[in-house]
N, C-alpha and C. Protein backbone atom coordinates (compact mmCIF):
# COMPACT_ATOMS: atom_id res chain seq x y z
N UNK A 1 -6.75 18.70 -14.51
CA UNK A 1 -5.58 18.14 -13.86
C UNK A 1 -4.68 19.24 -13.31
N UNK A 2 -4.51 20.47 -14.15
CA UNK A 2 -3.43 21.44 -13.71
C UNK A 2 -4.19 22.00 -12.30
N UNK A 3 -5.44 22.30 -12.67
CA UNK A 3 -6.30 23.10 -11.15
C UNK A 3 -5.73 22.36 -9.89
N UNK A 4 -6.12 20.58 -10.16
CA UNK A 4 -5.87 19.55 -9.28
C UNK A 4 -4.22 20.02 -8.28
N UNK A 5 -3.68 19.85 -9.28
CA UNK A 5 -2.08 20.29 -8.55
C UNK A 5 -1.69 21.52 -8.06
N UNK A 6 -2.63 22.23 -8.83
CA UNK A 6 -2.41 23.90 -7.72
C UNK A 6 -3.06 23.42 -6.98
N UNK A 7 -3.96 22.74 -6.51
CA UNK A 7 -4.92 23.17 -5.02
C UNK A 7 -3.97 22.36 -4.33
N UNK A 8 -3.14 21.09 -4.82
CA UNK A 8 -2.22 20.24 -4.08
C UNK A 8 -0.90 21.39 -3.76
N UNK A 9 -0.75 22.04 -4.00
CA UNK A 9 0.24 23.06 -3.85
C UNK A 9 -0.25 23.94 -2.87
N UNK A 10 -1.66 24.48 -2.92
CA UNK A 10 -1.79 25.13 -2.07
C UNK A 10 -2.15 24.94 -0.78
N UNK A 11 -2.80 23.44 -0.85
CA UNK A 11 -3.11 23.28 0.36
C UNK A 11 -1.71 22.56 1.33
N UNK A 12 -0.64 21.92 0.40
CA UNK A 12 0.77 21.74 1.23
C UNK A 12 1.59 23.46 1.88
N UNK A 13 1.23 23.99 1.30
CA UNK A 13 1.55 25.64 1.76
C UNK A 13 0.77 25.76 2.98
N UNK A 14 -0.31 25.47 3.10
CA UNK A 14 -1.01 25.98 3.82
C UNK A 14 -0.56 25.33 5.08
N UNK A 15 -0.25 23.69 4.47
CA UNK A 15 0.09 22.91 5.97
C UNK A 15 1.50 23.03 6.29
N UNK A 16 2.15 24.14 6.45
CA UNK A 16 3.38 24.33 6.08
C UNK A 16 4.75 23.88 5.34
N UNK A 17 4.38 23.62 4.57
CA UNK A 17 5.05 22.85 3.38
C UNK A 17 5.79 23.98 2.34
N UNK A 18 6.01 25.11 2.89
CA UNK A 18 6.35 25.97 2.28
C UNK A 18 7.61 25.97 2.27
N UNK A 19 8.11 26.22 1.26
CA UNK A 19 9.54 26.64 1.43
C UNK A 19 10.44 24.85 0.84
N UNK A 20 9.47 24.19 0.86
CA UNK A 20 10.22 22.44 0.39
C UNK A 20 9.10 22.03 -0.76
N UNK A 21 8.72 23.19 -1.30
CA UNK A 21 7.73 22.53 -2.36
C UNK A 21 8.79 22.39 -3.62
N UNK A 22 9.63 23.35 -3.56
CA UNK A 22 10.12 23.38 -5.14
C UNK A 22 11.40 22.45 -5.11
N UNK A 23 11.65 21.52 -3.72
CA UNK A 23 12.43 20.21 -3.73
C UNK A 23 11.49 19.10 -4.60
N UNK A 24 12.41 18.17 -4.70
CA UNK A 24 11.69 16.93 -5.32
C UNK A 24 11.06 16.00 -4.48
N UNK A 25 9.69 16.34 -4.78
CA UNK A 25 8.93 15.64 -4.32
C UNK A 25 8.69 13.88 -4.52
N UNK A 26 8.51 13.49 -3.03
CA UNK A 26 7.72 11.53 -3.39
C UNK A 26 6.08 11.78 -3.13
N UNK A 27 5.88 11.21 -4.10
CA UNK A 27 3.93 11.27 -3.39
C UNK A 27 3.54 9.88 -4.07
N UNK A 28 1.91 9.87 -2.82
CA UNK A 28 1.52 8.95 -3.22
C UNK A 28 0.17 9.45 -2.50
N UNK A 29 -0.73 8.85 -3.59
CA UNK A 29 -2.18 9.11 -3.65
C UNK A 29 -3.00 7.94 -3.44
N UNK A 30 -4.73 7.74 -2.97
CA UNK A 30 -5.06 7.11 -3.27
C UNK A 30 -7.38 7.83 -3.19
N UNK A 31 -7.72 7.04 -3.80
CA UNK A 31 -9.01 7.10 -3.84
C UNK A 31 -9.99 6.72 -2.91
N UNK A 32 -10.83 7.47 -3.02
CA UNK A 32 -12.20 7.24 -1.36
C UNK A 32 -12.58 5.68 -1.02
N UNK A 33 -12.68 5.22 -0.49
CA UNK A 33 -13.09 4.59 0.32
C UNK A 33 -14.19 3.83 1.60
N UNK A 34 -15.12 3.66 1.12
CA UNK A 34 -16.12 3.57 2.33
C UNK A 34 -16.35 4.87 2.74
N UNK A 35 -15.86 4.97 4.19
CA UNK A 35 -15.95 6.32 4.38
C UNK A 35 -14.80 7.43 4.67
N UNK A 36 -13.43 6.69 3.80
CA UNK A 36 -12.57 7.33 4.16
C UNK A 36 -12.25 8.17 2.66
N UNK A 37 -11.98 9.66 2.76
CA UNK A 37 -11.85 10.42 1.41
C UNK A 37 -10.55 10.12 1.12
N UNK A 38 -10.32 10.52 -0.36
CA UNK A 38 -8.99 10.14 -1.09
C UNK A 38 -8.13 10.73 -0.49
N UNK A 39 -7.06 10.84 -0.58
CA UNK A 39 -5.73 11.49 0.22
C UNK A 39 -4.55 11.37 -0.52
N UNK A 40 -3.94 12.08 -0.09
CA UNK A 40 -2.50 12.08 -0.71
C UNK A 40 -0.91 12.38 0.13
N UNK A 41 -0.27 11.67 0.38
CA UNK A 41 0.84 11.58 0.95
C UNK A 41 2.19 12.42 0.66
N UNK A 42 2.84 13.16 0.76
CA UNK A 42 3.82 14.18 0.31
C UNK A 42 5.13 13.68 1.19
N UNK A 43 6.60 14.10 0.74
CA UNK A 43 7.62 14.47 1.51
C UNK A 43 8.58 14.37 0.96
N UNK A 44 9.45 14.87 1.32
CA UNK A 44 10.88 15.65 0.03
C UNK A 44 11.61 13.86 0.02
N UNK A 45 11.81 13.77 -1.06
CA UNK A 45 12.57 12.89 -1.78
C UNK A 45 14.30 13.52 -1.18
N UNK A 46 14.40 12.14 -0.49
CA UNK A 46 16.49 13.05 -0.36
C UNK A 46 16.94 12.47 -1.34
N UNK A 47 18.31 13.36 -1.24
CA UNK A 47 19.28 13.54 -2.22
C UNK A 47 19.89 12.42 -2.78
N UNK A 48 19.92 11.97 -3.93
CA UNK A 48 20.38 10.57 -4.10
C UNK A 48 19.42 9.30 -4.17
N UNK A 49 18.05 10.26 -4.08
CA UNK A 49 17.24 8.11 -3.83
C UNK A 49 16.18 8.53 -5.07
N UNK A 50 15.70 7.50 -5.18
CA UNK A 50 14.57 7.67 -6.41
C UNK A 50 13.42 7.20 -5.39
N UNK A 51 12.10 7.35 -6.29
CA UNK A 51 10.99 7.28 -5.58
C UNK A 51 10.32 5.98 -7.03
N UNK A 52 9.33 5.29 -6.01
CA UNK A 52 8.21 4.48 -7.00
C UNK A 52 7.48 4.43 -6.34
N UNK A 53 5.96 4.64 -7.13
CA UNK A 53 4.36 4.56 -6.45
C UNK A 53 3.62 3.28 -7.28
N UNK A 54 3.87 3.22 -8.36
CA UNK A 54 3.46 2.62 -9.34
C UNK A 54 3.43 1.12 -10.11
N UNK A 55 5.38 0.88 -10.02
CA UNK A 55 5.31 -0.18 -10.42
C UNK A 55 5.81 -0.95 -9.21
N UNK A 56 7.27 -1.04 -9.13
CA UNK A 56 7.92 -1.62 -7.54
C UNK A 56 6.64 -1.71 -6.94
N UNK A 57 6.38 -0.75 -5.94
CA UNK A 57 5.24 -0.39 -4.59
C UNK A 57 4.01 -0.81 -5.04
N UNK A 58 3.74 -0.89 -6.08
CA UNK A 58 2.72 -2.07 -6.39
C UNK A 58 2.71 -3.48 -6.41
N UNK A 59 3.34 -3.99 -6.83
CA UNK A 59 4.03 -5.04 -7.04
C UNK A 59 4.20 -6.01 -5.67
N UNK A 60 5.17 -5.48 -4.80
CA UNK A 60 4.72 -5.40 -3.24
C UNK A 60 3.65 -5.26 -2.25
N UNK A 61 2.67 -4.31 -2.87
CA UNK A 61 1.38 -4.36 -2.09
C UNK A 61 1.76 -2.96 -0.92
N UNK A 62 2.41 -2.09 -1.61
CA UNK A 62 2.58 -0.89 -0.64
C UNK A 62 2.12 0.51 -1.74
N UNK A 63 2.46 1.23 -0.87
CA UNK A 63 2.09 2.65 -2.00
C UNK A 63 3.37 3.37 -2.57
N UNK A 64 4.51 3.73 -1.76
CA UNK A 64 5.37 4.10 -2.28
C UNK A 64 6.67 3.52 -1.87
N UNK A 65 7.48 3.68 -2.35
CA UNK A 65 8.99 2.82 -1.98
C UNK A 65 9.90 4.20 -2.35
N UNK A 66 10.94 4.38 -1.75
CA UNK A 66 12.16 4.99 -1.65
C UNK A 66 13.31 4.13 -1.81
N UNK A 67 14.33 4.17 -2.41
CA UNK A 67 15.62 3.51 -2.87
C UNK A 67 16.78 4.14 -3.78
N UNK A 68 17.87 3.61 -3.24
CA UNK A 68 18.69 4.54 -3.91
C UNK A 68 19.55 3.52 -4.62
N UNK A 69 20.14 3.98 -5.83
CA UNK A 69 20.82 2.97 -6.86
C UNK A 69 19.10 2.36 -7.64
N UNK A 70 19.81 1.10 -7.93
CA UNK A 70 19.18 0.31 -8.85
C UNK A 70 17.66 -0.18 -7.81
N UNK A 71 17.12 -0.73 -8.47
CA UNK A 71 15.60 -1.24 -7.86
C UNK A 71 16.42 -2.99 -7.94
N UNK A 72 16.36 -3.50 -6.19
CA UNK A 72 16.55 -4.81 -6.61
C UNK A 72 15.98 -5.64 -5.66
N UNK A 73 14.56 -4.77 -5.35
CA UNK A 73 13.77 -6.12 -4.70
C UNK A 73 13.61 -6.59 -3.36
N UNK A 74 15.08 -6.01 -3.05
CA UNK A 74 15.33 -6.44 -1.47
C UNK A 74 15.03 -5.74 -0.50
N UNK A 75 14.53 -5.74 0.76
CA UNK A 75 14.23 -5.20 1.62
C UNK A 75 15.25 -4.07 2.02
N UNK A 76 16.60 -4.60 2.12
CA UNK A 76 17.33 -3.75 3.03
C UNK A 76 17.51 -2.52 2.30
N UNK A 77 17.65 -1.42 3.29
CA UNK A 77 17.80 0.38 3.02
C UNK A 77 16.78 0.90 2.05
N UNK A 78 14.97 0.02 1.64
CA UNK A 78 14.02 0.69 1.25
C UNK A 78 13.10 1.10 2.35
N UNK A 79 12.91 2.67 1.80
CA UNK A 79 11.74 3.23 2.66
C UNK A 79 10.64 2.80 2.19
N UNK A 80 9.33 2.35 3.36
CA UNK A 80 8.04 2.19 2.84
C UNK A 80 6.93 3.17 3.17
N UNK A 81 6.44 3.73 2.38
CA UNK A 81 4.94 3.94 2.85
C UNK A 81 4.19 3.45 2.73
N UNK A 82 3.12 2.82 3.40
CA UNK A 82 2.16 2.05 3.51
C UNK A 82 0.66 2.49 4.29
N UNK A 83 -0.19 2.69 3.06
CA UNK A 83 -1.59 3.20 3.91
C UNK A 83 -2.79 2.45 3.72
N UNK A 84 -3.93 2.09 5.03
CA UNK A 84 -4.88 1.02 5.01
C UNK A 84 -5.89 1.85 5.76
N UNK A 85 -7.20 1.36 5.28
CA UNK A 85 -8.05 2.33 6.38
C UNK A 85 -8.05 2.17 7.85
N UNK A 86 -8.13 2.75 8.35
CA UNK A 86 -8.34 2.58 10.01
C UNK A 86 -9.41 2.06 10.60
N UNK A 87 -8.90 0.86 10.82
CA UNK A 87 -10.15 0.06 11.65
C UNK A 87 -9.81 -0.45 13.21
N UNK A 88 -8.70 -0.43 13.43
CA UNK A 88 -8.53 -0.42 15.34
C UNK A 88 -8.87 1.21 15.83
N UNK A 89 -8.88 1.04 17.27
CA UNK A 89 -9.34 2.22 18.22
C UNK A 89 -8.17 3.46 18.07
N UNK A 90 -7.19 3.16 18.04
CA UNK A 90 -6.27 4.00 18.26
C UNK A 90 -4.82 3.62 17.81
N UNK A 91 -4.26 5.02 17.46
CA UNK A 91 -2.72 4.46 17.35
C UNK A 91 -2.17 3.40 17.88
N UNK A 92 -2.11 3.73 18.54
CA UNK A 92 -1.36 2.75 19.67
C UNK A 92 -1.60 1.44 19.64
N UNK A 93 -3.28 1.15 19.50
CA UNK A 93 -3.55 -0.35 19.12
C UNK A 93 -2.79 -0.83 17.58
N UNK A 94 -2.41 -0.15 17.07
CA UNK A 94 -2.13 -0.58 15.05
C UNK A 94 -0.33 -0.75 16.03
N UNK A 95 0.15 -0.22 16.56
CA UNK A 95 1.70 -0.14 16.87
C UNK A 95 1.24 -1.66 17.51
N UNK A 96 0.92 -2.06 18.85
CA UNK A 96 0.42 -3.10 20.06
C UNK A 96 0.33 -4.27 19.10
N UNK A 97 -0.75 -4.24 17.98
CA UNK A 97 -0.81 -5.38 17.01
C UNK A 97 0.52 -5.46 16.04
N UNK A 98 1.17 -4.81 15.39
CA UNK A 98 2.34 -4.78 14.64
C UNK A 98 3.51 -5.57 15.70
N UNK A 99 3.31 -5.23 16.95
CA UNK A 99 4.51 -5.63 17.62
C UNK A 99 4.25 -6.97 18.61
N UNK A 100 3.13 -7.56 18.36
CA UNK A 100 2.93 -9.06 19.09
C UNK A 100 3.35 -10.27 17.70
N UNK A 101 2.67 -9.51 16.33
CA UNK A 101 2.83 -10.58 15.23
C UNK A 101 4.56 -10.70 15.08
N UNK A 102 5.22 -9.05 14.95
CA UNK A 102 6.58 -9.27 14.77
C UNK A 102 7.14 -10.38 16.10
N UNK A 103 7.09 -10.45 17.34
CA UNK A 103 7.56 -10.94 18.37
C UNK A 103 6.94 -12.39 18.24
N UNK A 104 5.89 -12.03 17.43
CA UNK A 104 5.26 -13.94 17.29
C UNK A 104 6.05 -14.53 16.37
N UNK A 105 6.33 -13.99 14.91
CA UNK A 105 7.19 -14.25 14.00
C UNK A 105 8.87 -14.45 14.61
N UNK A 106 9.25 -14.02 15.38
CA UNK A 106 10.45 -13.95 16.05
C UNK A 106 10.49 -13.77 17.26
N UNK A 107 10.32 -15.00 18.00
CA UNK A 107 10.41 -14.69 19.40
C UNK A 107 11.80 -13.96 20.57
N UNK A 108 12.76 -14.64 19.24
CA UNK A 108 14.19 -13.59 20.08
C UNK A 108 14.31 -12.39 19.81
N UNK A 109 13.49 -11.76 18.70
CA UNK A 109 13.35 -10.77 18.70
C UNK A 109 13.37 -9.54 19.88
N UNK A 110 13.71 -8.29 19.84
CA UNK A 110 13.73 -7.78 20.96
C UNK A 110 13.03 -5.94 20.28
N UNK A 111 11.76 -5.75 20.62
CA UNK A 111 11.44 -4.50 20.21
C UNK A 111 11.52 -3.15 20.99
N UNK A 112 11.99 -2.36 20.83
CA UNK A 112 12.59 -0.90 21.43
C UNK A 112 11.70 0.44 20.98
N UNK A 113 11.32 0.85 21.46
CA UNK A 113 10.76 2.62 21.17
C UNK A 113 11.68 3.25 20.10
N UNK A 114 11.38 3.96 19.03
CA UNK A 114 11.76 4.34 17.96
C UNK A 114 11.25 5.99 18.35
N UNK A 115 12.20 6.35 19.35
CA UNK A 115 11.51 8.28 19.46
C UNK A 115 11.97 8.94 17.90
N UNK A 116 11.07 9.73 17.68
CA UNK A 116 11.37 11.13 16.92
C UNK A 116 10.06 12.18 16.90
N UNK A 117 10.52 13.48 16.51
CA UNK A 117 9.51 14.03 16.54
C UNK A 117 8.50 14.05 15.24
N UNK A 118 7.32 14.52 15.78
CA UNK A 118 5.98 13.92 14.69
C UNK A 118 6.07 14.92 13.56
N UNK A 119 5.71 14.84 12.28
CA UNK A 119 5.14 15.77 11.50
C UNK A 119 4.12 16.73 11.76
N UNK A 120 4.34 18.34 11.38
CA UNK A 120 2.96 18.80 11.25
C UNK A 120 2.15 18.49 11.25
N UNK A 121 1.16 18.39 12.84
CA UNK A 121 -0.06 18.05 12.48
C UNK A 121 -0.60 16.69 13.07
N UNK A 122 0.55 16.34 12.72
CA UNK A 122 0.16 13.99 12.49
C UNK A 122 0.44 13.54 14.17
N UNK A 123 -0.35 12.99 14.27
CA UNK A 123 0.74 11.87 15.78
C UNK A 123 1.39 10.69 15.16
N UNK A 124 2.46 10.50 15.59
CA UNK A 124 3.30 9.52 15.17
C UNK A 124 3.48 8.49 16.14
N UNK A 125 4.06 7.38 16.10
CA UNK A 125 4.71 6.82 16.84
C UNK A 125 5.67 5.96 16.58
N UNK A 126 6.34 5.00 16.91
CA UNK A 126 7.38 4.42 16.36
C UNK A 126 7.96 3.40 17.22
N UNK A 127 8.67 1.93 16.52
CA UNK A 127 9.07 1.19 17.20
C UNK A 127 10.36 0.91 16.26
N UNK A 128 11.24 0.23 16.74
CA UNK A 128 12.96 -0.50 16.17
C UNK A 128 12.52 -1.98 16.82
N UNK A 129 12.33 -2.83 15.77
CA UNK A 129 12.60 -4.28 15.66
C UNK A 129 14.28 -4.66 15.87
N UNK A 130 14.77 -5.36 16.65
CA UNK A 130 16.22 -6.20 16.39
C UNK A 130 15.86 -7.41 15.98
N UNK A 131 15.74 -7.81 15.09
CA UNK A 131 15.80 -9.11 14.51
C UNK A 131 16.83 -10.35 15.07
N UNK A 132 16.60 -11.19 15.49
CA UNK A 132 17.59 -12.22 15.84
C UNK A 132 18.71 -12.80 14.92
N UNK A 133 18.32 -12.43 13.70
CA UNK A 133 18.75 -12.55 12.16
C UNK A 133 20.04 -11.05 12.10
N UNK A 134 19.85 -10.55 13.08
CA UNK A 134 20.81 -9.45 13.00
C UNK A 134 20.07 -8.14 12.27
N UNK A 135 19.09 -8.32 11.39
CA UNK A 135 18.41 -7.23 10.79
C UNK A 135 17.34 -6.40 11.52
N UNK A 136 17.47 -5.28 11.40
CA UNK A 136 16.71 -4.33 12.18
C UNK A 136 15.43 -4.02 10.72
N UNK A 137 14.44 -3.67 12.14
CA UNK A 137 13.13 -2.72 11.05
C UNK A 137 13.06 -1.55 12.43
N UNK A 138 12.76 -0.32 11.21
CA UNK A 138 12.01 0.69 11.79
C UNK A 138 10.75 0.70 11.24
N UNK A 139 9.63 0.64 12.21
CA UNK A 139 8.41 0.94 11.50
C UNK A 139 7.65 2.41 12.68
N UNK A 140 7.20 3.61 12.13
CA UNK A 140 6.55 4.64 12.50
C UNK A 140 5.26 4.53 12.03
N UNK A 141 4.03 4.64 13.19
CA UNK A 141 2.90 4.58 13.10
C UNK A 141 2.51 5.58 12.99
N UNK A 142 1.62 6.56 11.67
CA UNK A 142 1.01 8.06 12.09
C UNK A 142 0.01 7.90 11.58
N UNK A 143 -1.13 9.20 12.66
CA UNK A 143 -2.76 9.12 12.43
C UNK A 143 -3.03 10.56 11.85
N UNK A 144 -3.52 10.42 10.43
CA UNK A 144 -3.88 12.31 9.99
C UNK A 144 -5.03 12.44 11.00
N UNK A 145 -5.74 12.01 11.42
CA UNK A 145 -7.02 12.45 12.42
C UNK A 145 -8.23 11.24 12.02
N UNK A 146 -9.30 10.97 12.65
CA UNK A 146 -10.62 10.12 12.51
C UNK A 146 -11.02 10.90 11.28
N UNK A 147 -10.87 11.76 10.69
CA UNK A 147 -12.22 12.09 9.30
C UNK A 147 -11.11 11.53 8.55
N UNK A 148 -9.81 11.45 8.69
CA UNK A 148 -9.55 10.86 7.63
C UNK A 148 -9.73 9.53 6.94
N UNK A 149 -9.81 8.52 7.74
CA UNK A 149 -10.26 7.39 7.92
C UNK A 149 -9.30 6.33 6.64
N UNK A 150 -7.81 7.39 7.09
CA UNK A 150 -7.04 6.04 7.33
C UNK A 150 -5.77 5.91 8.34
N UNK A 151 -4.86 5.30 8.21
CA UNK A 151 -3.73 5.12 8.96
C UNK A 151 -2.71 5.27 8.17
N UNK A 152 -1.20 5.38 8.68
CA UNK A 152 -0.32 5.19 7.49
C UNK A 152 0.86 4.36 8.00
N UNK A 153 1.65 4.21 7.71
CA UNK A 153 3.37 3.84 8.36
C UNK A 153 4.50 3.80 7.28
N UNK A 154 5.31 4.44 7.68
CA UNK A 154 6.80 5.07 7.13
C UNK A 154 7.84 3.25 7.58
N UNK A 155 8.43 2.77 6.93
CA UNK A 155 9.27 1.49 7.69
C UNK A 155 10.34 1.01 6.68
N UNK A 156 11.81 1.16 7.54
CA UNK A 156 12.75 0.53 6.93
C UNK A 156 13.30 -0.53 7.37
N UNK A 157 14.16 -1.32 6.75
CA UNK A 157 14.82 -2.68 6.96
C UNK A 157 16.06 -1.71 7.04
N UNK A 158 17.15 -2.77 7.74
CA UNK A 158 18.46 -2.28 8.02
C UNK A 158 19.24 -3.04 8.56
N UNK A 159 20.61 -3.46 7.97
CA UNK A 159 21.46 -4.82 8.52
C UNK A 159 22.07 -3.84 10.11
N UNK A 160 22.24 -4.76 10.83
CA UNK A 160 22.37 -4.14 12.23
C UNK A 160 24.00 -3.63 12.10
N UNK A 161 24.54 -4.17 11.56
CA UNK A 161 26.21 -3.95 10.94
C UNK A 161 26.53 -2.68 9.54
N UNK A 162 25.42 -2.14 9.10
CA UNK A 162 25.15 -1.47 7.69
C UNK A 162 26.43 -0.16 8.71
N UNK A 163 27.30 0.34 7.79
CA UNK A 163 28.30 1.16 7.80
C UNK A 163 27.86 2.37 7.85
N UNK A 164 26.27 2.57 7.13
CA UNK A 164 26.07 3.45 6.56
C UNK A 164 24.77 3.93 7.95
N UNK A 165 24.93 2.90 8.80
CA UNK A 165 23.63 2.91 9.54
C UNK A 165 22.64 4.09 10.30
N UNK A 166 23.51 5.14 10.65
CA UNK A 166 23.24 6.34 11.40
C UNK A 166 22.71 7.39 10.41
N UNK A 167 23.32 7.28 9.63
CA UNK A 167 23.36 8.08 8.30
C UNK A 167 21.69 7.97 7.76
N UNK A 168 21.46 6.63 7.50
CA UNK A 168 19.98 6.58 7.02
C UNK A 168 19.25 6.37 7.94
N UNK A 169 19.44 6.10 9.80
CA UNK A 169 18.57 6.31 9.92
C UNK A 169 17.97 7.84 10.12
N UNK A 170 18.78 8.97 10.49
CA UNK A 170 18.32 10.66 10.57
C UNK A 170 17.78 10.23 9.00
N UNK A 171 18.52 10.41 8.13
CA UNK A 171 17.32 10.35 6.63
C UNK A 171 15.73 9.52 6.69
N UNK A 172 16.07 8.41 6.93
CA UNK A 172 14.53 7.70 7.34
C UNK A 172 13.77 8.83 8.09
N UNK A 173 14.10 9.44 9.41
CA UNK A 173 13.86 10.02 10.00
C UNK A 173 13.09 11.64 9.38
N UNK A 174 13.87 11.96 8.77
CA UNK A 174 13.75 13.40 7.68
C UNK A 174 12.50 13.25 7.03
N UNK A 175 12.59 11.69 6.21
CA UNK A 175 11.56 11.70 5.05
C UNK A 175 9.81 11.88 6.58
N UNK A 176 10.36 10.90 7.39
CA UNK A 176 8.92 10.59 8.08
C UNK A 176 8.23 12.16 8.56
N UNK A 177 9.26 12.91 9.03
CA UNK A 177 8.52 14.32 9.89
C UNK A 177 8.67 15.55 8.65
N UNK A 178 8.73 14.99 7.52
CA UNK A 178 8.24 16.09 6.28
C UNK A 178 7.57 15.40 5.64
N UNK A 179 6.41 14.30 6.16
CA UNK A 179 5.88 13.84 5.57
C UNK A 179 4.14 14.86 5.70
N UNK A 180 3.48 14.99 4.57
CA UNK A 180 2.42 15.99 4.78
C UNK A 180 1.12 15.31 4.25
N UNK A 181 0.31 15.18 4.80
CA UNK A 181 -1.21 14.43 4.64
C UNK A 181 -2.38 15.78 4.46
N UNK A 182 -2.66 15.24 2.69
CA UNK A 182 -4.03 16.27 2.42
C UNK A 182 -5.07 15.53 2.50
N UNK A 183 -6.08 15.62 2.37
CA UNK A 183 -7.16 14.87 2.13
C UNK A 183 -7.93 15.72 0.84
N UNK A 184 -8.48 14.69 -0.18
CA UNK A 184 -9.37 14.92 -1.39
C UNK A 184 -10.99 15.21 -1.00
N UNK A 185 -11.33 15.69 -0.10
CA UNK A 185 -12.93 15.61 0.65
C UNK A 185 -13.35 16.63 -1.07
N UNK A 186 -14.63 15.99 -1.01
CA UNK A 186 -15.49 16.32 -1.76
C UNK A 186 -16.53 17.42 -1.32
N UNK A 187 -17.24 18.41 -1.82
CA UNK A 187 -17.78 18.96 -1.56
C UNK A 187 -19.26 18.34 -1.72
N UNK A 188 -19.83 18.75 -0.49
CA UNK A 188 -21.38 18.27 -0.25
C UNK A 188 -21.91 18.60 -1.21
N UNK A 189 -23.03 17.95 -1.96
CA UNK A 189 -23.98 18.33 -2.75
C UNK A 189 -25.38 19.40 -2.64
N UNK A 190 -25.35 20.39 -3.05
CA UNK A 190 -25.93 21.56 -2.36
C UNK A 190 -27.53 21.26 -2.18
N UNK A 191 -28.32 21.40 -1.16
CA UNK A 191 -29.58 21.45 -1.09
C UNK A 191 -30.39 22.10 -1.58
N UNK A 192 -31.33 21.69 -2.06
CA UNK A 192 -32.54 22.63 -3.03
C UNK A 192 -33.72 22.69 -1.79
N UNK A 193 -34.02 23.72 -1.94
CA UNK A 193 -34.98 24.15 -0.33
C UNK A 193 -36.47 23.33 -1.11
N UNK A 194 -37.30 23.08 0.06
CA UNK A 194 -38.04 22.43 -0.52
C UNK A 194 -39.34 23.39 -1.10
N UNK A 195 -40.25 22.49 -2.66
CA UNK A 195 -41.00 23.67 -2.58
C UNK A 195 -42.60 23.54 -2.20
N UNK A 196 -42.73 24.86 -1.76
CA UNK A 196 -44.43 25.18 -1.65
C UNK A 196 -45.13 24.81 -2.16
N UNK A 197 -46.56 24.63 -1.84
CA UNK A 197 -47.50 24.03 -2.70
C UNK A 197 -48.34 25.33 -2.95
């Protein structure tokens, strides 16, 4: 287990993760897949929020949750991470499908481009839901690459009136582009040459 977390240390160094390792970390892991290898999700926990992988973010059917204060269930001002294998063509198709069901679910809905810049490495993308309900979602689409063989998305809820609104979204923002994707690839099983007769 200790080896395990140095190589998780070293290989976030490597992906430049240096210099925010000895902040408090959120992670979230998961195991291989068909043909997608295990992976693990990284990015500095801000100041003031707690992190859950385990019980909450289970519970829900996500991987990790961000929240600050008490755990109470509700959507508004939790960060999500959420990862599934990749089975559409491209980014862009997982954003295209996310944003016909939201607009089907809410037709007054009105969806907007969510710019920021991407993480090391990742392509991102991003959309802002206005809810007709007055509640906003941010949801950010990012691809670690095809060998990884999955997808992920960063997404918050947010009352369109929240006081606090600007404030979390640069934080939303923070957690998504220090977010760092390793992958668990296994090493091939070595070949035995064949023998002579």
């Amino acid at each position: 287990m200790r080896s395990a977390v140095m190589l998780l240390c070293g290989l976030l160094t490597a992906l430049g993760y240096a210099g925010r390792i000895d902040a408090q970390a959120a992670t979230a892991s998961g195991k291989a897949e068909a043909v997608a290898p295990g992976w693990t999700i990284t990015t500095d926990l801000p100041k003031g929020w707690n992190k859950d992988c385990c019980t909450y973010a289970a519970a829900i059917g996500v991987n990790l949750v961000l929240y600050q204060g008490e755990w109470t269930g509700k959507p508004e001002r939790v960060m999500v991470l959420n990862v599934w294998p990749s089975k559409l063509p491209a980014l862009s198709a997982e954003l295209q499908d996310d944003r016909q069901h939201y607009l089907k679910s809410d037709p007054h809905g009105v969806a907007a481009d969510f710019s920021m810049a991407d993480p090391h490495g990742i392509g991102c993308q991003g959309v802002l839901y206005h809810g007709s309900d007055h509640v906003d979602d941010m949801v950010v689409f990012c691809d670690p690459g095809k060998q990884s063989g999955i997808r992920y998305s960063w997404s918050m809820t947010l009352s369109a009136s929240d006081p606090n609104r600007q404030a979390l979204i640069n934080t939303f923002k923070q957690v998504v582009q220090h977010s760092a994707y390793v992958s668990h690839l296994q090493p091939s099983a070595p070949t035995h040459p064949t023998a002579h007769q």
